[in-house]
C-alpha atoms as a PDB file:
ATOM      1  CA  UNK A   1      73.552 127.321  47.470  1.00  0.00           C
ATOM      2  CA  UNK A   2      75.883 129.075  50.418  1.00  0.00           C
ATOM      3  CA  UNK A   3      75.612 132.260  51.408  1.00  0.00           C
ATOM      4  CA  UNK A   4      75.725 134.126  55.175  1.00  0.00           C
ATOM      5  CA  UNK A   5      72.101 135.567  53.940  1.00  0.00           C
ATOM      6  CA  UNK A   6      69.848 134.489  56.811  1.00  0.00           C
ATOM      7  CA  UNK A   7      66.363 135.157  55.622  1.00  0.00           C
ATOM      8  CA  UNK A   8      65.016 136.726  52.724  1.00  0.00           C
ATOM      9  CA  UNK A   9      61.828 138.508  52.668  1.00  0.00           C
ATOM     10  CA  UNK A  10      59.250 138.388  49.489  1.00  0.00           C
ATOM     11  CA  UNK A  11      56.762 141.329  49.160  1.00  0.00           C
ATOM     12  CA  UNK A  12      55.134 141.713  46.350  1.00  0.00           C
ATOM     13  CA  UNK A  13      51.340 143.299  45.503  1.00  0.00           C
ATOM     14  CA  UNK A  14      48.783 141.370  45.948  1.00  0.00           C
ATOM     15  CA  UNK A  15      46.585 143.479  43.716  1.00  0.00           C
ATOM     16  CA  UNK A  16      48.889 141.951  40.389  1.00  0.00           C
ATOM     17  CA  UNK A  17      48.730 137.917  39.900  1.00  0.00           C
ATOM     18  CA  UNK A  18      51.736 138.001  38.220  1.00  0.00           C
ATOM     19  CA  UNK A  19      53.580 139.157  41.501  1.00  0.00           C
ATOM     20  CA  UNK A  20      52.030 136.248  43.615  1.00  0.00           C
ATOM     21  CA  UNK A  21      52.709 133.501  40.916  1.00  0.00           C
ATOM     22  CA  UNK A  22      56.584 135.020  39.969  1.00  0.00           C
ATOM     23  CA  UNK A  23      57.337 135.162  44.218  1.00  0.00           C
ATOM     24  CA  UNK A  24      56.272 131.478  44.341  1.00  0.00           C
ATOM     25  CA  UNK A  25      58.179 130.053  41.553  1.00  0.00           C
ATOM     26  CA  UNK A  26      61.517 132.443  42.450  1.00  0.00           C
ATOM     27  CA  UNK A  27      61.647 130.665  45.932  1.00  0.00           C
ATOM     28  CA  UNK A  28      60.900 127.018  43.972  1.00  0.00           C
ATOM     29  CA  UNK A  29      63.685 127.783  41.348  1.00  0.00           C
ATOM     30  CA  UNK A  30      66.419 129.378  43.780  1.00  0.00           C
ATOM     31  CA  UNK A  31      65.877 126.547  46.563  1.00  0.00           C
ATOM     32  CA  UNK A  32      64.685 129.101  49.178  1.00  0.00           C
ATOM     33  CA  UNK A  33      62.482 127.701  50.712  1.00  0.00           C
ATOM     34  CA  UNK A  34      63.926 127.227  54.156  1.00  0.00           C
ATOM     35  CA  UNK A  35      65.012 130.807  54.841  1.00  0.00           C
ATOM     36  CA  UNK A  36      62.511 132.816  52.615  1.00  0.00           C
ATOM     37  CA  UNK A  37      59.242 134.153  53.970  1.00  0.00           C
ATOM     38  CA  UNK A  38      56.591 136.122  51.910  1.00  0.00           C
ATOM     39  CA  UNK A  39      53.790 138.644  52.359  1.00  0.00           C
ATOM     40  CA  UNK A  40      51.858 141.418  50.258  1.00  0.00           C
ATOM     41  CA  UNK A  41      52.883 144.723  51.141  1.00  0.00           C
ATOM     42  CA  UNK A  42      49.423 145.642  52.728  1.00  0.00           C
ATOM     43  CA  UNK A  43      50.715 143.192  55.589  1.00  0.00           C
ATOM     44  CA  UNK A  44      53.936 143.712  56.472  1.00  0.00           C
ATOM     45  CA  UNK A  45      53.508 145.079  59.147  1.00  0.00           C
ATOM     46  CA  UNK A  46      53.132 141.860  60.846  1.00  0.00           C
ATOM     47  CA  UNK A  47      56.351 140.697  59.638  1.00  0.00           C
ATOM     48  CA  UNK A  48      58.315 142.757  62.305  1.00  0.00           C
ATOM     49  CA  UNK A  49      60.064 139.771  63.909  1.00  0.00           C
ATOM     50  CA  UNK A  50      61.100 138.080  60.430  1.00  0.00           C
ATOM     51  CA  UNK A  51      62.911 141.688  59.508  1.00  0.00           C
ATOM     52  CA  UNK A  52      65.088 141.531  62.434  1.00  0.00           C
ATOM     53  CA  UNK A  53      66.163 138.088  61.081  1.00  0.00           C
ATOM     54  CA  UNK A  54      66.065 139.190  57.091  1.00  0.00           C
ATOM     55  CA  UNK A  55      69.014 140.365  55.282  1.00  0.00           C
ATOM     56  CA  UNK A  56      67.287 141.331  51.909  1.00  0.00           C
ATOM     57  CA  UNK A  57      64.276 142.145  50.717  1.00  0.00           C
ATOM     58  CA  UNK A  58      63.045 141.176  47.293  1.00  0.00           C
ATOM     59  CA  UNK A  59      59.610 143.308  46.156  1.00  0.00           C
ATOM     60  CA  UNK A  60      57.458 142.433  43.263  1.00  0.00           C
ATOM     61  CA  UNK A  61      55.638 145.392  42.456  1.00  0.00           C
ATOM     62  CA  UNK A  62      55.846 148.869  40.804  1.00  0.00           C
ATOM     63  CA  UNK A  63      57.491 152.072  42.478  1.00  0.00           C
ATOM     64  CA  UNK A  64      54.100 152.190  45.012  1.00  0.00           C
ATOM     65  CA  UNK A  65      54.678 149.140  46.098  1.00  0.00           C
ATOM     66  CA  UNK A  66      58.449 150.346  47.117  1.00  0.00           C
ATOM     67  CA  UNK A  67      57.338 153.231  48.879  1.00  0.00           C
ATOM     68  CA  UNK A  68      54.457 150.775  50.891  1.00  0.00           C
ATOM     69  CA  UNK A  69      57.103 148.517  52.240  1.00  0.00           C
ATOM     70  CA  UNK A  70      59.441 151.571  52.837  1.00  0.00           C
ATOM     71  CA  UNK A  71      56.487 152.475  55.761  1.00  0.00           C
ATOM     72  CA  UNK A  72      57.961 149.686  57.545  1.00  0.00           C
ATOM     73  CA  UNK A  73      61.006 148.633  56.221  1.00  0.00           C
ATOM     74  CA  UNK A  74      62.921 152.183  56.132  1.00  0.00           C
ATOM     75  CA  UNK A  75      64.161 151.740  60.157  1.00  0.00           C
ATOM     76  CA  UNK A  76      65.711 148.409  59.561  1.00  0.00           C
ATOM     77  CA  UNK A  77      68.583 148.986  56.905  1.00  0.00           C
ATOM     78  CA  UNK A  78      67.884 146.078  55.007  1.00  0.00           C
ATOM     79  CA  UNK A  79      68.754 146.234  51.146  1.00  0.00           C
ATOM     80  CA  UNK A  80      65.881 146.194  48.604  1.00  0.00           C
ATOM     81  CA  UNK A  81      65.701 144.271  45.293  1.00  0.00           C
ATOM     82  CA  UNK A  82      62.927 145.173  43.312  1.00  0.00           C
ATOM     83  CA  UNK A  83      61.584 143.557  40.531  1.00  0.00           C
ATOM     84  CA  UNK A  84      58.885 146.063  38.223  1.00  0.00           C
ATOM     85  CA  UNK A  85      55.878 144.664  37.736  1.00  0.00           C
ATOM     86  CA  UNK A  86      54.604 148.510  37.820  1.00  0.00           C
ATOM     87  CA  UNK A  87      54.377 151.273  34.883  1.00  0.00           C
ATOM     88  CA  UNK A  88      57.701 152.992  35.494  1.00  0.00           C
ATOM     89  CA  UNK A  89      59.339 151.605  37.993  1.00  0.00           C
ATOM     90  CA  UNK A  90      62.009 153.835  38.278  1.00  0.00           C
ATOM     91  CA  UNK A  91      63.586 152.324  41.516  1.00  0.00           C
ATOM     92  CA  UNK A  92      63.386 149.175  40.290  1.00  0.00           C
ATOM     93  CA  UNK A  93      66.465 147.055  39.584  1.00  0.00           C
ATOM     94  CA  UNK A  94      65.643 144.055  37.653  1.00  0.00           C
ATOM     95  CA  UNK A  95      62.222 143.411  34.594  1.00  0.00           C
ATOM     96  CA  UNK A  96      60.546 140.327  35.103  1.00  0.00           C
ATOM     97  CA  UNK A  97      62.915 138.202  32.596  1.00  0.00           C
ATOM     98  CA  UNK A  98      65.984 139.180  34.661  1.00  0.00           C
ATOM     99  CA  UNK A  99      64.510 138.558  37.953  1.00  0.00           C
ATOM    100  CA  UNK A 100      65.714 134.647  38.370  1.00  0.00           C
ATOM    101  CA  UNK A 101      69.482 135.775  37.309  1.00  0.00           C
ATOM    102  CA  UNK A 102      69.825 138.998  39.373  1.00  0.00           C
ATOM    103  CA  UNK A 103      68.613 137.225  42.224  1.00  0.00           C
ATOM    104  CA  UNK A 104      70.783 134.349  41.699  1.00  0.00           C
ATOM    105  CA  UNK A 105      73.931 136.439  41.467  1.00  0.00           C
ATOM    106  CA  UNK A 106      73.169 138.236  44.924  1.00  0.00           C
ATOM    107  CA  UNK A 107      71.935 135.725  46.569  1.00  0.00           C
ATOM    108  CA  UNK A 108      75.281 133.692  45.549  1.00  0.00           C
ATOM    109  CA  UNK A 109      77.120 136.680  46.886  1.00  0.00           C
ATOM    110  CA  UNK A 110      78.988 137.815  43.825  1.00  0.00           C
ATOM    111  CA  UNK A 111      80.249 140.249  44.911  1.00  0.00           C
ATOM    112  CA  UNK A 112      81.493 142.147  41.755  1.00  0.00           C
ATOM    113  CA  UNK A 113      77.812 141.883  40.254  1.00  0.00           C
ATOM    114  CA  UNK A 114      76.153 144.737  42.471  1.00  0.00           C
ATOM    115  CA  UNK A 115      76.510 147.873  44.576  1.00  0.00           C
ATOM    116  CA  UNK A 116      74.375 149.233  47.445  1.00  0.00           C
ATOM    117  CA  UNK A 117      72.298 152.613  46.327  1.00  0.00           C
ATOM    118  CA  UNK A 118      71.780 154.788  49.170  1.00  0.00           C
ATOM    119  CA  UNK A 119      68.817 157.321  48.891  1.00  0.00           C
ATOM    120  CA  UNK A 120      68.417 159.886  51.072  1.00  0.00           C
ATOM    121  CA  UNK A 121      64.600 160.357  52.873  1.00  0.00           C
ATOM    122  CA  UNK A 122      63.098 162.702  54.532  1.00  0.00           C
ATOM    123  CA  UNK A 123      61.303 163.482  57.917  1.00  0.00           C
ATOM    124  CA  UNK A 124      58.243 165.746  58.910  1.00  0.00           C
ATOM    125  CA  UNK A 125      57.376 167.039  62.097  1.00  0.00           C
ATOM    126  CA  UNK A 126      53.696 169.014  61.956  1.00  0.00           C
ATOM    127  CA  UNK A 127      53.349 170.924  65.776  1.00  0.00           C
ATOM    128  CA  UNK A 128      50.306 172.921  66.640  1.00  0.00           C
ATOM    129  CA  UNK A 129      50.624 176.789  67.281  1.00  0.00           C
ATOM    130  CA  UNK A 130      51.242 175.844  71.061  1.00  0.00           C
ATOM    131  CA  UNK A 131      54.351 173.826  70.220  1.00  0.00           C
ATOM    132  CA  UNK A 132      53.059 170.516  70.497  1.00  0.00           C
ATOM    133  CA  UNK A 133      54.184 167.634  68.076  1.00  0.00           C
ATOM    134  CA  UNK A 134      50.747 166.268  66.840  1.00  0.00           C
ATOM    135  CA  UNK A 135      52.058 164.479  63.970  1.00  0.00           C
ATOM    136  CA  UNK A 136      54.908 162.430  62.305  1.00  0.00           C
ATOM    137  CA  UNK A 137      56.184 161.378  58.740  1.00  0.00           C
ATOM    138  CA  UNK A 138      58.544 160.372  56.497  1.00  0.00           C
ATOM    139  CA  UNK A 139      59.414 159.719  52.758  1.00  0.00           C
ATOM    140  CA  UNK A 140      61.785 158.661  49.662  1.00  0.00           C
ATOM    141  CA  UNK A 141      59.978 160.907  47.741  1.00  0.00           C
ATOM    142  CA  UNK A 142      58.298 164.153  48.715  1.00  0.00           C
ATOM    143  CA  UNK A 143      56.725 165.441  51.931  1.00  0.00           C
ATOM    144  CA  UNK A 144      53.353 167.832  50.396  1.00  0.00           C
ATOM    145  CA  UNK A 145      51.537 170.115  52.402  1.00  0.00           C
ATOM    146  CA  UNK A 146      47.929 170.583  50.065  1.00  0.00           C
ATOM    147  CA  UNK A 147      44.829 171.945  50.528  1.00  0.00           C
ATOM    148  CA  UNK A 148      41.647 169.586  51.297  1.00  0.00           C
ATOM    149  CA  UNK A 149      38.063 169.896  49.216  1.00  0.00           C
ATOM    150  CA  UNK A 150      38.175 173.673  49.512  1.00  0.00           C
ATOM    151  CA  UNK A 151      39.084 176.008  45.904  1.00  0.00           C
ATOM    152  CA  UNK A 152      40.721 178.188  48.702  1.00  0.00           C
ATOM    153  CA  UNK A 153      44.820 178.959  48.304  1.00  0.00           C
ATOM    154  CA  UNK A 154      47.164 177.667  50.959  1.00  0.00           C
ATOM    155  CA  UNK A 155      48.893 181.003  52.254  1.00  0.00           C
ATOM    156  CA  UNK A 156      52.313 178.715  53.333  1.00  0.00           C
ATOM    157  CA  UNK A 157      55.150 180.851  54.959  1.00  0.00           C
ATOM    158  CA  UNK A 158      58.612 179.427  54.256  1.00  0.00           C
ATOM    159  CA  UNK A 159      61.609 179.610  56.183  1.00  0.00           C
ATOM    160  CA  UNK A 160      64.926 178.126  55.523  1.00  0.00           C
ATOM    161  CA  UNK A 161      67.572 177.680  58.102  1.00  0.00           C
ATOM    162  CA  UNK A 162      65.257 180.332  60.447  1.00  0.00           C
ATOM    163  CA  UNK A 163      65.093 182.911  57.792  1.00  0.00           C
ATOM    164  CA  UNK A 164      62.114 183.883  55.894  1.00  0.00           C
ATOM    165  CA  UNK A 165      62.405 183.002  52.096  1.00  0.00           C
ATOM    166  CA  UNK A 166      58.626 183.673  51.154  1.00  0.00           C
ATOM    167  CA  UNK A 167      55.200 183.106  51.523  1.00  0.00           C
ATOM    168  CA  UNK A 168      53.510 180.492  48.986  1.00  0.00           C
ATOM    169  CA  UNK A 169      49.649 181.028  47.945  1.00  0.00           C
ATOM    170  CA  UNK A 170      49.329 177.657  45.948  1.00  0.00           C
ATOM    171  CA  UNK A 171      47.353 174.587  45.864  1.00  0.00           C
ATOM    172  CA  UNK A 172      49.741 173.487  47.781  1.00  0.00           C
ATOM    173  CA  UNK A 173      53.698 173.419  49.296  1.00  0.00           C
ATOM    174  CA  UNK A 174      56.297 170.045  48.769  1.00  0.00           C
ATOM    175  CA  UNK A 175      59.992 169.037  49.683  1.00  0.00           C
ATOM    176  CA  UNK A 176      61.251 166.543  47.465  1.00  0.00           C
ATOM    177  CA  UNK A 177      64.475 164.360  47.338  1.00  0.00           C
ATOM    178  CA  UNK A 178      66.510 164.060  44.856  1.00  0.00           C
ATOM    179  CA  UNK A 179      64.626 160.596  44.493  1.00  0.00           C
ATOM    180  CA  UNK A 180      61.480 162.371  44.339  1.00  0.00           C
ATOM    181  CA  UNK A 181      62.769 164.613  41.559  1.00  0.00           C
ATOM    182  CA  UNK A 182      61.517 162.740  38.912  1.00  0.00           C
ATOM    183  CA  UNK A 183      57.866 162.456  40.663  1.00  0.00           C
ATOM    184  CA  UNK A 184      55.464 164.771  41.781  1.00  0.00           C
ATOM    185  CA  UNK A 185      58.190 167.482  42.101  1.00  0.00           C
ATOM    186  CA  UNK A 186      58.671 167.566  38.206  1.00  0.00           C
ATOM    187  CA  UNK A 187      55.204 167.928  37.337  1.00  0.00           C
ATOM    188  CA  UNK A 188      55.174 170.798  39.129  1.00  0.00           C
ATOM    189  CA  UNK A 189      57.741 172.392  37.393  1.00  0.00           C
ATOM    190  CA  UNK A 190      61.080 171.101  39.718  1.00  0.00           C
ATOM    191  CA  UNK A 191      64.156 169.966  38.418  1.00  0.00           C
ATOM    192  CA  UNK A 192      65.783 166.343  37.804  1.00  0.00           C
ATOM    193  CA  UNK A 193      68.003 166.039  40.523  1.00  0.00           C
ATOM    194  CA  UNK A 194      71.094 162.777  40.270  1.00  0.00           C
ATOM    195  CA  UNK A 195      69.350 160.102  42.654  1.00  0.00           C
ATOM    196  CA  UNK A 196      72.797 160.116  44.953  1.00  0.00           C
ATOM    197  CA  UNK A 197      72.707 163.633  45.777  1.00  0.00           C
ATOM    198  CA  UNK A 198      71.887 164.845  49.509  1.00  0.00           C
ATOM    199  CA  UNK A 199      70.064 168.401  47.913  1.00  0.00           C
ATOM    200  CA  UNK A 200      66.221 168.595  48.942  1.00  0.00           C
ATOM    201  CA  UNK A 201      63.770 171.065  46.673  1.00  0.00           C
ATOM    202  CA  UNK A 202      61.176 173.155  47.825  1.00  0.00           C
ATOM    203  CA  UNK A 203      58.464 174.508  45.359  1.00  0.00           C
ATOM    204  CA  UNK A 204      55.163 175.545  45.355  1.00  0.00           C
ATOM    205  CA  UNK A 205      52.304 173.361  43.695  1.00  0.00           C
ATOM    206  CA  UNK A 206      50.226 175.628  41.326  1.00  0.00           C
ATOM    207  CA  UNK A 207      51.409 178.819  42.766  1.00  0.00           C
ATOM    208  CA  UNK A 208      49.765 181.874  42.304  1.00  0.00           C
ATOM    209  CA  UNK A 209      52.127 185.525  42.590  1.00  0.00           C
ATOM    210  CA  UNK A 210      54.271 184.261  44.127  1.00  0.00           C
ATOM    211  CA  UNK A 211      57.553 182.486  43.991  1.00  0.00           C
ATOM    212  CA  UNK A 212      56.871 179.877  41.965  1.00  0.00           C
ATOM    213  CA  UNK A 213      60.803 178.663  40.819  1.00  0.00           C
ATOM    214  CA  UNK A 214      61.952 175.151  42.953  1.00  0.00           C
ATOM    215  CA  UNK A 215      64.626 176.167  44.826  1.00  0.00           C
ATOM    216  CA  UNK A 216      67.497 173.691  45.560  1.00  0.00           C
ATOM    217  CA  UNK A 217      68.859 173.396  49.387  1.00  0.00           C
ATOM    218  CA  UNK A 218      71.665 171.109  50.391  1.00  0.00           C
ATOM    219  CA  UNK A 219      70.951 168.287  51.704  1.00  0.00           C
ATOM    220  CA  UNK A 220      71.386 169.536  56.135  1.00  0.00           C
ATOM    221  CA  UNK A 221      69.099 172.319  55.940  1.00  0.00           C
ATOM    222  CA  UNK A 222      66.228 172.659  57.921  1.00  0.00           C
ATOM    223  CA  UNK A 223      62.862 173.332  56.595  1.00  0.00           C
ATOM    224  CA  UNK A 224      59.717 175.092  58.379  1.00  0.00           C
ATOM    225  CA  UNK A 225      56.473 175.845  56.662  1.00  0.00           C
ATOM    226  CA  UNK A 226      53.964 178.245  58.531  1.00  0.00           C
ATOM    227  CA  UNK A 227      50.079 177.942  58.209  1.00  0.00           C
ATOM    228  CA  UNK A 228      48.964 181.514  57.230  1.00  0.00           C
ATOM    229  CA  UNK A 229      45.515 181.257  56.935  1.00  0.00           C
ATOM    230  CA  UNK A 230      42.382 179.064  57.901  1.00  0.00           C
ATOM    231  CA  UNK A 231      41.799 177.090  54.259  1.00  0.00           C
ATOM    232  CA  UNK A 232      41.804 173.105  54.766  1.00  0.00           C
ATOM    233  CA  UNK A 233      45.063 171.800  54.202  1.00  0.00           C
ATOM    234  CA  UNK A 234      46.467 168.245  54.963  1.00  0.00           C
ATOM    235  CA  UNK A 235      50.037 166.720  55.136  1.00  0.00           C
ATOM    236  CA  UNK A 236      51.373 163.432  53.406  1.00  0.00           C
ATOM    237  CA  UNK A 237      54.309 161.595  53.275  1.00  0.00           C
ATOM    238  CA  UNK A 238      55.186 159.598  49.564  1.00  0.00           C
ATOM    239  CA  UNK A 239      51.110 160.028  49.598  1.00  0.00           C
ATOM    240  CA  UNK A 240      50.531 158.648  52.826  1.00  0.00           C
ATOM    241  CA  UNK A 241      48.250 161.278  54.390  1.00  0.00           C
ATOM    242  CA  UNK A 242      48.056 162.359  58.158  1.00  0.00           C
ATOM    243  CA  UNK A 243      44.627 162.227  59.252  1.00  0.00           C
ATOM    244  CA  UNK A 244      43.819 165.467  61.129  1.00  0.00           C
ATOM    245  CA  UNK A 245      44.384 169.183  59.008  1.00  0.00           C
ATOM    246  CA  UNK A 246      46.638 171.539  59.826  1.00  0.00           C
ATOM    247  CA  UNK A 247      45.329 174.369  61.167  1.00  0.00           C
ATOM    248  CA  UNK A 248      45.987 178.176  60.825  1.00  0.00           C
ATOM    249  CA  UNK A 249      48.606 178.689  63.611  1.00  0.00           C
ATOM    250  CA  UNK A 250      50.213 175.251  62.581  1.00  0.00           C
ATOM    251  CA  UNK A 251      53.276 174.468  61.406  1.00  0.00           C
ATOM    252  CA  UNK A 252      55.592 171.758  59.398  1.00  0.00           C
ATOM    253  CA  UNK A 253      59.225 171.412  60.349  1.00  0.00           C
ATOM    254  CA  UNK A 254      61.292 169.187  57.288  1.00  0.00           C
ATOM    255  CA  UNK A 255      64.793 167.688  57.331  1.00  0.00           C
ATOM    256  CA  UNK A 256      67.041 165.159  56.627  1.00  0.00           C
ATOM    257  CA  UNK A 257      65.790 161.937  57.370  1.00  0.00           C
ATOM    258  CA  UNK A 258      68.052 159.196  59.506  1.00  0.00           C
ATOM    259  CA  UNK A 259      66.917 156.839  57.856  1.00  0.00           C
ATOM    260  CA  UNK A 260      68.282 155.435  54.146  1.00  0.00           C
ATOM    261  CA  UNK A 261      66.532 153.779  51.746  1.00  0.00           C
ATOM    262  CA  UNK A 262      69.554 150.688  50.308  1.00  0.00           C
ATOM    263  CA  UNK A 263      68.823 149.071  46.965  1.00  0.00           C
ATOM    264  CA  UNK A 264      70.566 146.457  45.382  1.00  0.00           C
ATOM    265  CA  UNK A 265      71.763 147.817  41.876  1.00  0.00           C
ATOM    266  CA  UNK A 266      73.023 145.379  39.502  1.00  0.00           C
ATOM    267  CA  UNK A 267      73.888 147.753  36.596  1.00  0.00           C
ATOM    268  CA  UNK A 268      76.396 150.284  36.152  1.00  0.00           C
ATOM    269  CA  UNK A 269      75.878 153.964  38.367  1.00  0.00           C
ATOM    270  CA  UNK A 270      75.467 155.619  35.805  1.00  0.00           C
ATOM    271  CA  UNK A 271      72.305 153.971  34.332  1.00  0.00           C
ATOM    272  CA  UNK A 272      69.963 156.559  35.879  1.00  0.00           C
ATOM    273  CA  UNK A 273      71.386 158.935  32.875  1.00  0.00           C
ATOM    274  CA  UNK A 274      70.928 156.556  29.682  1.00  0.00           C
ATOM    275  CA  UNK A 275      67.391 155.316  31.478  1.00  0.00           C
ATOM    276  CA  UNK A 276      65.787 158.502  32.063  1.00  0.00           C
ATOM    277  CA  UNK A 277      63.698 159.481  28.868  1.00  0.00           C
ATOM    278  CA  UNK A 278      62.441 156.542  28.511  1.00  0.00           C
ATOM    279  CA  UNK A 279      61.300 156.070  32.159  1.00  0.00           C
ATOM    280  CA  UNK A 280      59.835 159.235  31.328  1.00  0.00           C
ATOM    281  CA  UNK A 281      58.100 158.209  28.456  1.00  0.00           C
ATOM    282  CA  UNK A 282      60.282 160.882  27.013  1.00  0.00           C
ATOM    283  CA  UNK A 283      61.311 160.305  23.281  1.00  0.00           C
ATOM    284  CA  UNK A 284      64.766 160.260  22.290  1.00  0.00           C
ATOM    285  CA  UNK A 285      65.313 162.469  19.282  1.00  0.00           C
ATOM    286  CA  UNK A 286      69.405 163.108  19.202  1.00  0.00           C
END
């Protein structure tokens, strides 16, 4: 099989069997054993030389697993193709049945048999009231600012380009992508956002009296979220938490991120629309 693909990495989750077992036999079937290398996504991290060396990445899991790699994949620009072994899996390209095929045809380099989806992410800078960066994230998803073990509301002032928009008393604050639209930011009342688009929304979690609509903000606007008062509250990126609270005093600064998330899509573009209810769950009744 020829193809100017140097390496190809295998993560899959280690907490399914099926992963393990369907990594194995893809590499057996597809001859790949000579320039493939394989981990679970709990260890990647020690796989840092092999990415500088890997030209995809093939992951055997469900959307968590994704967003795991992502961690340490996200600075490398290496393309993605994801096989759902998950619930939803709405990132994921191929179902187990496909996987041999759609790997094939890439691998092979046909080139009229996929397309590169870029996602925008999302960075997080959390600074203390002196100024002082104490903290750094990033996501796919959703950057959430949410209170700890105490019933206490988060009083979060919002600003927007350096002007005040409001202050939130919720459970909690988030800034989603466009990715992240159909996550955590829609069930808390945000809207479905098309996966290519650059926008960013900003919405309260639970919010009490106060502004509780998502607003939508293009995609090179700069976020900052003030810590009002003195009730726990923690950051997390794609649910990845920061260890230490914020503090009253404290702030979050959120933008565009450099990096891109690139999966290999197989399907048309527009299969986002005719997959979405039933991603969902949702059922169909036109």
């Amino acid at each position: 099989m020829k193809s100017s693909i140097k390496q190809i990495g295998f993560i899959y989750n280690s907490q399914v069997s099926e992963a393990v077992d369907l990594c194995q036999s893809v590499i057996k079937d597809l001859n790949l054993s000579e320039r493939a290398w394989s981990t679970s996504a709990d260890q990647i991290a020690e796989k840092k030389d092999e990415l500088k060396e890997t030209s995809l990445i093939i992951i055997l899991g469900g959307d968590g697993t994704i967003l795991r790699t992502l961690r340490i994949l996200a600075p490398h620009e290496i393309p993605m193709l994801s096989i759902n072994l998950g619930r939803v899996g709405f990132m994921s390209e191929l179902e187990v049945g496909s996987a041999l095929s759609g790997i094939r045809s890439y691998v092979e380099e046909n080139l009229d048999s996929h397309w590169i989806d870029e996602r925008m992410m999302i960075d997080a800078e959390a600074f203390r009231k002196n100024g002082q960066v104490y903290a750094k994230t990033f996501a796919l998803n959703e950057i959430v600012i949410s209170r700890g073990q105490n019933a206490r509301l988060l009083h979060v002032e919002a600003l927007v380009n350096g002007t005040k928009l409001t202050t939130y008393r919720a459970d909690g604050v988030l800034v989603s992508t466009s990715t992240g639209s159909t996550g955590y930011a829609m069930a808390a009342g945000g809207p479905i956002i098309t996966p290519r688009s650059t926008d960013m929304v900003l919405l309260p979690i639970a919010g009490h009296m106060c502004l509780d609509t998502g607003l939508v903000l293009c995609g090179d606007t700069i976020i900052k979220l003030n810590i009002l008062n003195d009730a726990e509250a923690f950051i997390s990126g794609d649910g990845f938490a920061v260890d230490e609270s914020l503090e009253p005093g404290d702030y979050v600064v959120i933008k565009s991120s450099r990096y891109k998330a690139l999966f290999v899509r197989l399907g048309s573009k527009e299969a986002f629309y005719s997959n979405l209810t039933s991603r969902l769950g949702i059922q169909d009744r036109s």
